[in-house]
Protein backbone atom coordinates (compact mmCIF):
# COMPACT_ATOMS: atom_id res chain seq x y z
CA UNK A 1 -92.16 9.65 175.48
CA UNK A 2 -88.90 7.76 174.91
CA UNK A 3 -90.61 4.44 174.29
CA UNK A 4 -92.15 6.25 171.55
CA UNK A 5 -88.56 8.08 170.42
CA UNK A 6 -87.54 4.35 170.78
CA UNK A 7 -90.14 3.21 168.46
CA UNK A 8 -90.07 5.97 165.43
CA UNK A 9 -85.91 4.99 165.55
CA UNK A 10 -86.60 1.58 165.58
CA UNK A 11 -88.90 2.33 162.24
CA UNK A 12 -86.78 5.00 160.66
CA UNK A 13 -83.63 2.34 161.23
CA UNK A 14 -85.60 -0.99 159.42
CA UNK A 15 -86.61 1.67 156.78
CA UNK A 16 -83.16 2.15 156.15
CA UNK A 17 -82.53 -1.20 155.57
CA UNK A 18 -84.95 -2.49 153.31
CA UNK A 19 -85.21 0.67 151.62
CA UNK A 20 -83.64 0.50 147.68
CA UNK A 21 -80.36 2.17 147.52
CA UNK A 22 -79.96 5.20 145.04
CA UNK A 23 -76.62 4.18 143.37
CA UNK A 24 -77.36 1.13 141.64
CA UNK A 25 -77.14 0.78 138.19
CA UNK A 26 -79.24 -2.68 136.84
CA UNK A 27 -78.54 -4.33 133.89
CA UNK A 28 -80.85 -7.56 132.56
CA UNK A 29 -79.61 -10.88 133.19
CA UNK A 30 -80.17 -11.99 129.38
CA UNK A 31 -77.29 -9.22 128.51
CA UNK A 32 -74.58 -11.08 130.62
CA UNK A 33 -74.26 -15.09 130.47
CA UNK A 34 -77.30 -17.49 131.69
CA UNK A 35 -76.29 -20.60 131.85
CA UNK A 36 -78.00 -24.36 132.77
CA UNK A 37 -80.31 -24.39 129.90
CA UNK A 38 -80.76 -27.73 128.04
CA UNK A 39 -82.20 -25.95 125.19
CA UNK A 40 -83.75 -21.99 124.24
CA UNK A 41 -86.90 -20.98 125.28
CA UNK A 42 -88.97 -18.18 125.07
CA UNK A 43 -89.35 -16.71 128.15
CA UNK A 44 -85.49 -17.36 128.95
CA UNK A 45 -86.07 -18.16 132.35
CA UNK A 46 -87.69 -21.49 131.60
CA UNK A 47 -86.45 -25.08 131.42
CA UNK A 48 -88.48 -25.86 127.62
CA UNK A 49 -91.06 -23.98 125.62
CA UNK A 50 -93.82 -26.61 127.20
CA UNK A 51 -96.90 -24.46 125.74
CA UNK A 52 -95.07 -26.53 122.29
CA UNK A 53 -95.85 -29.77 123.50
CA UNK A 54 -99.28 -30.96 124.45
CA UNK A 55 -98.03 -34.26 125.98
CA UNK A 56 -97.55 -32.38 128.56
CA UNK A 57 -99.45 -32.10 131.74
CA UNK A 58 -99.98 -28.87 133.42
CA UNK A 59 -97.52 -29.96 136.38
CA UNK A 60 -95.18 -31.09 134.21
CA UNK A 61 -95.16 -27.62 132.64
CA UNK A 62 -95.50 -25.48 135.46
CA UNK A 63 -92.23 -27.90 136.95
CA UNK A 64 -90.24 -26.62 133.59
CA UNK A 65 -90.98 -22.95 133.73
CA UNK A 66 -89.40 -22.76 137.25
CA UNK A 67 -85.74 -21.78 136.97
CA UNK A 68 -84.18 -24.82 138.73
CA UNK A 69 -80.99 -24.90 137.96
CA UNK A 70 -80.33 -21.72 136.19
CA UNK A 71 -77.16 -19.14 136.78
CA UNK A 72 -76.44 -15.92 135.58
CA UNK A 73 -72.78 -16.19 135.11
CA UNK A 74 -70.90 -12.80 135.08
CA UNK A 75 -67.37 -10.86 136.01
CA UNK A 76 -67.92 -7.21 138.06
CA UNK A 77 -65.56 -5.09 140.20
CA UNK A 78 -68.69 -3.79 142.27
CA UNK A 79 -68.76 -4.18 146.15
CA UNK A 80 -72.10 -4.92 146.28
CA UNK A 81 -74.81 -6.56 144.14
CA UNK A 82 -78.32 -6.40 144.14
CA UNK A 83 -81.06 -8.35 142.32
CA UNK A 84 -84.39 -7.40 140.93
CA UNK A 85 -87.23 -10.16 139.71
CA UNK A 86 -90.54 -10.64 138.51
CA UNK A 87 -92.34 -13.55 139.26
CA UNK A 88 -94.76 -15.69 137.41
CA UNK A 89 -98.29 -17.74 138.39
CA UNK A 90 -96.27 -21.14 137.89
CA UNK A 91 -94.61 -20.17 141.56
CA UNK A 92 -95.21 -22.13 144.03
CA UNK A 93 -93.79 -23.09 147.81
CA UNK A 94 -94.68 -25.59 150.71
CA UNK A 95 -93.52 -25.62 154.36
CA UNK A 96 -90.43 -27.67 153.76
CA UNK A 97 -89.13 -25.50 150.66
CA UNK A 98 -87.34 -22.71 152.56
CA UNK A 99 -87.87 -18.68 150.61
CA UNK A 100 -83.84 -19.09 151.06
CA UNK A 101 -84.74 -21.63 147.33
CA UNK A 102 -88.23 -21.06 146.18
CA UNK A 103 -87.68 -17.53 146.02
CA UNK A 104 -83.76 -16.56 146.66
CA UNK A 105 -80.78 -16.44 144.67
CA UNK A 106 -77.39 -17.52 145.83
CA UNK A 107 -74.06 -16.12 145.08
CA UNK A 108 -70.72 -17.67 144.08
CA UNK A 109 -67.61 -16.50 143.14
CA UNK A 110 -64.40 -18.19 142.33
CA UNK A 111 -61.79 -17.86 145.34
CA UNK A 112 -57.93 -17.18 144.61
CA UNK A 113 -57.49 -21.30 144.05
CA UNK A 114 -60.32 -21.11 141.55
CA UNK A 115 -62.86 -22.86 143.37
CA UNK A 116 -66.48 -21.67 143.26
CA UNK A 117 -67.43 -20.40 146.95
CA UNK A 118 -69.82 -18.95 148.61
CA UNK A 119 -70.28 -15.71 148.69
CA UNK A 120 -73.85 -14.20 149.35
CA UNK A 121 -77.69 -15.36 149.18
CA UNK A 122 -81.36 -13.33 149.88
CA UNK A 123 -84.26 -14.27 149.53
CA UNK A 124 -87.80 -12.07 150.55
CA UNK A 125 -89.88 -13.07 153.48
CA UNK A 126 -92.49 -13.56 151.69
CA UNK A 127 -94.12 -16.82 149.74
CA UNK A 128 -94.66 -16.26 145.80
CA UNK A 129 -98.29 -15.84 145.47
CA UNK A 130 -99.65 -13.41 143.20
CA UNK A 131 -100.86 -10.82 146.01
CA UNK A 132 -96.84 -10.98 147.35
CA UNK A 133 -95.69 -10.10 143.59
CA UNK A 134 -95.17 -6.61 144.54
CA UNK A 135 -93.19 -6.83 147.22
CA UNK A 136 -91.22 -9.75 145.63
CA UNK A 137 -90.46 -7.16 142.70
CA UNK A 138 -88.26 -5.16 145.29
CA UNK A 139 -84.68 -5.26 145.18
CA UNK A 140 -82.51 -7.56 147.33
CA UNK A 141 -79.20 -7.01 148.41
CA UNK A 142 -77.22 -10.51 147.60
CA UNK A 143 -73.96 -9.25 148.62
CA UNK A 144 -72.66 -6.15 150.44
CA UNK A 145 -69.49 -4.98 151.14
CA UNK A 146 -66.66 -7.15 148.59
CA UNK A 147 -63.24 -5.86 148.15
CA UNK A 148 -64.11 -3.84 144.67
CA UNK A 149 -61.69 -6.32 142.54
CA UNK A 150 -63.04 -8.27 139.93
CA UNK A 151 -64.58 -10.72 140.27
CA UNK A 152 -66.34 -13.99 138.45
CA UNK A 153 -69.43 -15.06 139.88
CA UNK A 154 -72.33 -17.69 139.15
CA UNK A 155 -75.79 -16.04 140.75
CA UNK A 156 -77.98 -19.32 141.21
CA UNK A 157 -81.70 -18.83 140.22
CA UNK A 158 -85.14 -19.69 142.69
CA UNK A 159 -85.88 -23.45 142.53
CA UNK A 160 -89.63 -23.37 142.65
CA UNK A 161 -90.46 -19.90 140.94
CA UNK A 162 -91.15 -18.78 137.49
CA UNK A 163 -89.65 -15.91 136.49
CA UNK A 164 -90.67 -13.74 133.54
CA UNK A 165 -88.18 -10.70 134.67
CA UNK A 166 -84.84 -10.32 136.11
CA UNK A 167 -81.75 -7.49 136.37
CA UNK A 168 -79.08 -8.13 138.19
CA UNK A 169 -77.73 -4.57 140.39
CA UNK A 170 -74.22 -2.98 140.81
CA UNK A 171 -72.89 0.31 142.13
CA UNK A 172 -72.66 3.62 139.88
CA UNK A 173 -69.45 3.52 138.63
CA UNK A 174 -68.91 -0.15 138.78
CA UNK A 175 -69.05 -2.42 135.62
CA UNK A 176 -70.56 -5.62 134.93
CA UNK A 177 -70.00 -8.15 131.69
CA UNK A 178 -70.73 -11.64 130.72
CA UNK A 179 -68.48 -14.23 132.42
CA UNK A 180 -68.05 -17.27 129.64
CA UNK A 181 -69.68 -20.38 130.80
CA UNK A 182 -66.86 -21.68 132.82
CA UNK A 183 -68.09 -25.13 132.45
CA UNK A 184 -67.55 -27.76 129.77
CA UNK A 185 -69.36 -30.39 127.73
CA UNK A 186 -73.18 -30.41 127.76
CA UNK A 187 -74.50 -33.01 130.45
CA UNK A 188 -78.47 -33.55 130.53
CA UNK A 189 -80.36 -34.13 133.60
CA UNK A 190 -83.68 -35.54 134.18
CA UNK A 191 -85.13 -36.44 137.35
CA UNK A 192 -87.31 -35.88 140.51
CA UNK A 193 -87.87 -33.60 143.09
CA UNK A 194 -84.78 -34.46 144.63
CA UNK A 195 -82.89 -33.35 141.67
CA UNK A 196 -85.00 -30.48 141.32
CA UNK A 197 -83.72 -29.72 145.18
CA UNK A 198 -86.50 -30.45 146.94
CA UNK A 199 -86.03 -28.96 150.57
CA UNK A 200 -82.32 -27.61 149.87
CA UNK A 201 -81.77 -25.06 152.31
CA UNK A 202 -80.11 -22.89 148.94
CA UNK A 203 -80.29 -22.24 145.24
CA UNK A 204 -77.13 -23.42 144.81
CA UNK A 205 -77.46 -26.15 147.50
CA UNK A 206 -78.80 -29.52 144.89
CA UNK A 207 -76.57 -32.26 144.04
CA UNK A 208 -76.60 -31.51 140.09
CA UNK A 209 -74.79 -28.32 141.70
CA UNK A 210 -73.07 -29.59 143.71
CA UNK A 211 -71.75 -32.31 141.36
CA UNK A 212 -71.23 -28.95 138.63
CA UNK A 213 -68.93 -26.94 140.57
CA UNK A 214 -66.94 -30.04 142.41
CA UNK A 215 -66.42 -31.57 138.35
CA UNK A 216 -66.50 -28.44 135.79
CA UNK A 217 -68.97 -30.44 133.83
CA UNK A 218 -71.98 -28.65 132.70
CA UNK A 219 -74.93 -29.90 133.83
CA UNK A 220 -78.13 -28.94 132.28
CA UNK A 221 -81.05 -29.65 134.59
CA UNK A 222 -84.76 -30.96 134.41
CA UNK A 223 -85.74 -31.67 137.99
CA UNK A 224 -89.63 -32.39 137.67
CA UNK A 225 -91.05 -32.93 141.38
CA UNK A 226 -93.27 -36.41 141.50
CA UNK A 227 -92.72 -36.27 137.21
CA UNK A 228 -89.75 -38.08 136.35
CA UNK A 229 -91.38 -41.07 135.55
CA UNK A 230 -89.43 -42.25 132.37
CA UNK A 231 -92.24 -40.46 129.72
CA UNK A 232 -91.21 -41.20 126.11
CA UNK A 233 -91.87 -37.91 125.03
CA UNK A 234 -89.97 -36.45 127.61
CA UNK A 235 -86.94 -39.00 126.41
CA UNK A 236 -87.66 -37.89 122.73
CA UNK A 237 -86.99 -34.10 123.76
CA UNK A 238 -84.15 -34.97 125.76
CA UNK A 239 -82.64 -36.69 122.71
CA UNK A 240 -83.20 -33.68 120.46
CA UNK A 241 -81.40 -31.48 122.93
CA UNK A 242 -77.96 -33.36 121.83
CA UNK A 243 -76.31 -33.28 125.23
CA UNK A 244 -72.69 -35.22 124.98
CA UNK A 245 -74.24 -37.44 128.52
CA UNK A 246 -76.98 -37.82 130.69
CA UNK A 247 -78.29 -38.54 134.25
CA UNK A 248 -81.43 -39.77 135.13
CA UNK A 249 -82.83 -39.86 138.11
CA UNK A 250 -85.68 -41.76 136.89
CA UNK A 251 -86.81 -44.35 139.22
CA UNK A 252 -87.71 -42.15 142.51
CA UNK A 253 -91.00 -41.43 141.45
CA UNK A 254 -92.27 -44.25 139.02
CA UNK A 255 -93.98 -47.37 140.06
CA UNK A 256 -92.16 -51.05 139.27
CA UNK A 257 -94.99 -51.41 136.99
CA UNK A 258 -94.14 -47.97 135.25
CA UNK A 259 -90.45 -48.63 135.05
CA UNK A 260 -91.21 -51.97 133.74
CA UNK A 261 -93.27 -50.68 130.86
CA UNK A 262 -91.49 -47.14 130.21
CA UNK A 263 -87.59 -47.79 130.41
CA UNK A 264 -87.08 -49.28 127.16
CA UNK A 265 -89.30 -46.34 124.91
CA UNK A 266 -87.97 -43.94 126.90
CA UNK A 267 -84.19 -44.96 125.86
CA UNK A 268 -85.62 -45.94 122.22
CA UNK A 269 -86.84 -42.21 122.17
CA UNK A 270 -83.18 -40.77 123.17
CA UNK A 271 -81.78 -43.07 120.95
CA UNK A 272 -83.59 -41.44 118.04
CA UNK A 273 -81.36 -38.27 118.42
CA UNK A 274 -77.45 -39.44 120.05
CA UNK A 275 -76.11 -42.44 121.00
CA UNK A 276 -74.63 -40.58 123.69
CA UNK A 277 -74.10 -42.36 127.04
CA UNK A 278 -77.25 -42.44 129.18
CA UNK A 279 -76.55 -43.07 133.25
CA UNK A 280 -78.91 -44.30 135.27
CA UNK A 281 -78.91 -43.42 138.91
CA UNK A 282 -80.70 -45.51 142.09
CA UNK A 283 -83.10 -43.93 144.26
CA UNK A 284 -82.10 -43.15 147.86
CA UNK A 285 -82.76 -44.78 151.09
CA UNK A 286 -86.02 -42.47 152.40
CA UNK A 287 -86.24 -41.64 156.27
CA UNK A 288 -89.84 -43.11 156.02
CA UNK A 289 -88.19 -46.41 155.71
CA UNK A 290 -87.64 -46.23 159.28
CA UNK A 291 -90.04 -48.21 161.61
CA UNK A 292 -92.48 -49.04 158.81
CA UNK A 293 -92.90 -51.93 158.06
CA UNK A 294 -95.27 -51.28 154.69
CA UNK A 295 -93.60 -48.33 153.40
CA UNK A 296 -89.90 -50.52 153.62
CA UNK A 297 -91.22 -53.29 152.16
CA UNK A 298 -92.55 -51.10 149.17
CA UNK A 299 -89.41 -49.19 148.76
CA UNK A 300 -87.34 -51.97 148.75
CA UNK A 301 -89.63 -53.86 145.68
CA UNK A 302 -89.30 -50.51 143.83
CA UNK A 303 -85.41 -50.75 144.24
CA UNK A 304 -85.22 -54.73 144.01
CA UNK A 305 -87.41 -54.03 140.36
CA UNK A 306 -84.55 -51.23 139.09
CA UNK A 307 -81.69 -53.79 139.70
CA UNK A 308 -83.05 -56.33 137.85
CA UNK A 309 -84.60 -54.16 134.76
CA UNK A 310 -80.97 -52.57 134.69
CA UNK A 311 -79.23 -55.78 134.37
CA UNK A 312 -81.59 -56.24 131.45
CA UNK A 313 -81.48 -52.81 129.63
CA UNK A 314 -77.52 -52.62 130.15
CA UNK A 315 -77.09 -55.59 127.89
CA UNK A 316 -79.64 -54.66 125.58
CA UNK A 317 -78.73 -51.26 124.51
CA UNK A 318 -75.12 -49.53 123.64
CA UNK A 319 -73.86 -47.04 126.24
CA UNK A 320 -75.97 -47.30 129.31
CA UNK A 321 -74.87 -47.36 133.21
CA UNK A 322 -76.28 -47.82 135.93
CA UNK A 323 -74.61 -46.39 139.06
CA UNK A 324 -76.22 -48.02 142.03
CA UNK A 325 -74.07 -46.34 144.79
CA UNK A 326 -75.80 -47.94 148.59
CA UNK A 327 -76.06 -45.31 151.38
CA UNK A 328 -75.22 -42.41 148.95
CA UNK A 329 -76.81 -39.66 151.84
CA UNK A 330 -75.62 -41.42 154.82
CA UNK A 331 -75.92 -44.35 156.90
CA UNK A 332 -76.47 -42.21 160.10
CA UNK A 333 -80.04 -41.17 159.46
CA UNK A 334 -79.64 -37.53 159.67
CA UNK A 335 -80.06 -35.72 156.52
CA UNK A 336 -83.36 -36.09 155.94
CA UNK A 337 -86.09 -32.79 155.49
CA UNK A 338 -89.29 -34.21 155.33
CA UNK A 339 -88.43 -38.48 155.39
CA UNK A 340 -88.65 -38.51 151.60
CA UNK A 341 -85.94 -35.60 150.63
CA UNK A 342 -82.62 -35.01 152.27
CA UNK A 343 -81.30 -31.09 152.83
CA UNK A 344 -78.59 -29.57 151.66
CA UNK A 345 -76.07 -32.11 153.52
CA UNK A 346 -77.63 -34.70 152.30
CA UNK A 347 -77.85 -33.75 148.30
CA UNK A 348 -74.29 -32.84 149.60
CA UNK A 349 -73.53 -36.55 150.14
CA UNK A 350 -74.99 -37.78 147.14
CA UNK A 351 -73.05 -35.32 144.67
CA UNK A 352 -69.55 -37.01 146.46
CA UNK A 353 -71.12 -40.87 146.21
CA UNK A 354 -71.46 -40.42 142.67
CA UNK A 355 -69.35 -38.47 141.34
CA UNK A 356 -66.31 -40.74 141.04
CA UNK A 357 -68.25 -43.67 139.37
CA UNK A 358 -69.77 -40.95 136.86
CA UNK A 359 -66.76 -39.80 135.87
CA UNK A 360 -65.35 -43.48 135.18
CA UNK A 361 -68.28 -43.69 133.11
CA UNK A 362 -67.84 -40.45 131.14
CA UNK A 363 -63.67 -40.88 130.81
CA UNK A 364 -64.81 -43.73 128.77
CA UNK A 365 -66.50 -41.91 126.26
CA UNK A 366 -63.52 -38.64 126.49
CA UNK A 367 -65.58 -36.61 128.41
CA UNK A 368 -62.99 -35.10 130.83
């Protein structure tokens, strides 16, 4: 008898947890300030209106309709805040993308110094498949229990999910209004999975974050997983977004033939739009390196081909960089996920190699 009084408190307690709170008011994220978005869309949560373009392949699309890289930016006085989202079919998770960023948000709000900390994340147990979209529709508790003063706070979006809903929760009585993009200038970013945040252990947990919050620059994101690959059309609609910079990750998924044939159309095709200053960034080191022979020896002619093709392109075209930092995640072999992305620590590492020689770069063109 009191294993079973044991039990039915055990139940009635984890009911009380999960269950949705009564005194929350939700308002939709589009009526306070989302932020990261190279250009409008649509469906707001997506990167580019992709059904536009037919160039496109369907994983190239399904990449841009995830919210990688998106924030709701807004000010509130509630103690706690809650989230509700609906999810789309272009969802998607593996066993080394943790819920924490497929599905989660994360929280920050600026400290007393003004510097963006941590403050909450949730994510549901539960991977983003269409017969989970029910439960994923629940609300989650980012944050319980602040102070009540107001505060300004940048509520990271899932990395691999598409969503086509989202309200963002406060307590009766509490209010809630945009919060001004606290960034400035308009940087672009194009690259891989590792600047899509491949394996981050948080939303807000990928270098182009990382490098956002540690700078104040803007940075407008278009991490593609395996499709950053230097496509001209892809360059062509990065042009037309009119971004004052941009940083490419472009040579961790192409082959040397690819970047051989595809760098110089893919900065003609920016070209066509700005002259703005386009940065190149080297691929990392990858963990598979390590004790093979073959997959070294590949890497290495991948990287050997960028250096010399950059030497090339820089003194063919106005306003390009190439910032080929060595060891940008470590020399000590232990940020790696998977052997191909690092985790948090590691995009971590790679936000602080680069960031000094991109802002040389950028003070050169007055973009403080």
């Amino acid at each position: 008898m009191k294993r079973v009084l044991m039990m039915i408190v055990g139940v009635a307690l984890t009911m009380s947890l999960t269950a949705a709170p009564q005194n929350i008011k939700y308002v939709k994220a589009t009526d306070l300030s989302l932020l990261g978005k190279m250009c409008e869309t649509t469906n707001p949560y997506h990167r580019l209106d992709v059904d536009k373009y037919p160039d496109f392949t369907k994983s190239e699309a399904n990449l841009l309709k995830m919210s990688s890289g998106l924030m709701v930016a807004f000010k509130t006085n509630s103690k706690d805040i809650y989230v509700k989202a609906q999810y789309g079919p272009a969802s998607t998770w593996n066993a080394y993308a943790p819920l924490a960023s497929t599905t989660g948000f994360s929280l920050f709000v600026k400290d007393a110094e003004g510097e963006w900390t941590w403050a909450g994340a949730k994510a549901h147990r539960v991977a983003p498949v269409k017969e989970n979209f029910e439960k994923l529709a629940e609300p989650l508790a980012v944050v319980v229990g602040m102070s009540g003063e107001e505060q300004e706070c940048l509520l990271y979006l899932p990395l691999y999910s598409e969503l086509v809903g989202l309200e963002i929760g406060v307590v009766e009585g509490a209010t809630i209004k945009p919060l001004e993009n606290p960034f400035r200038h308009k940087i672009g970013v194009f690259g891989s999975s590792f600047t899509h945040g491949s394996c981050a252990s948080g939303t807000a947990l990928t270098w182009p974050a990382f490098l956002s919050r540690s700078t104040g620059l803007y940075l407008c994101s278009w991490g593609m997983s395996g499709n950053s690959k230097l496509q001209p059309y892809i360059g062509d609609l990065l042009g037309e977004a009119k971004c004052d910079a941009y940083i490419c990750d472009a040579f961790s998924n192409p082959t040397p033939k690819q970047i051989e044939e595809r760098i110089r159309p893919f900065i003609k095709a920016i070209r066509k739009h700005t002259d703005a200053p386009i940065i190149f960034l080297n691929t990392i080191y990858r963990e598979h390196r390590n004790f093979r022979p073959a997959y070294d020896k590949r890497e290495q002619t991948r990287i050997d081909c960028v250096k010399r093709v950059l030497a090339e392109v820089e003194n063919e075209f106005e306003n390009i960089y190439f910032v080929d930092i060595p060891n940008q995640t470590g020399t000590d072999h232990i940020t790696s996920a998977d052997g191909t992305h690092p985790y948090s620590y590691g995009y971590h590492r790679w936000a602080q190699a680069i960031e000094k020689p991109i802002l040389k770069i950028l003070k050169k063109h007055k973009i403080k």
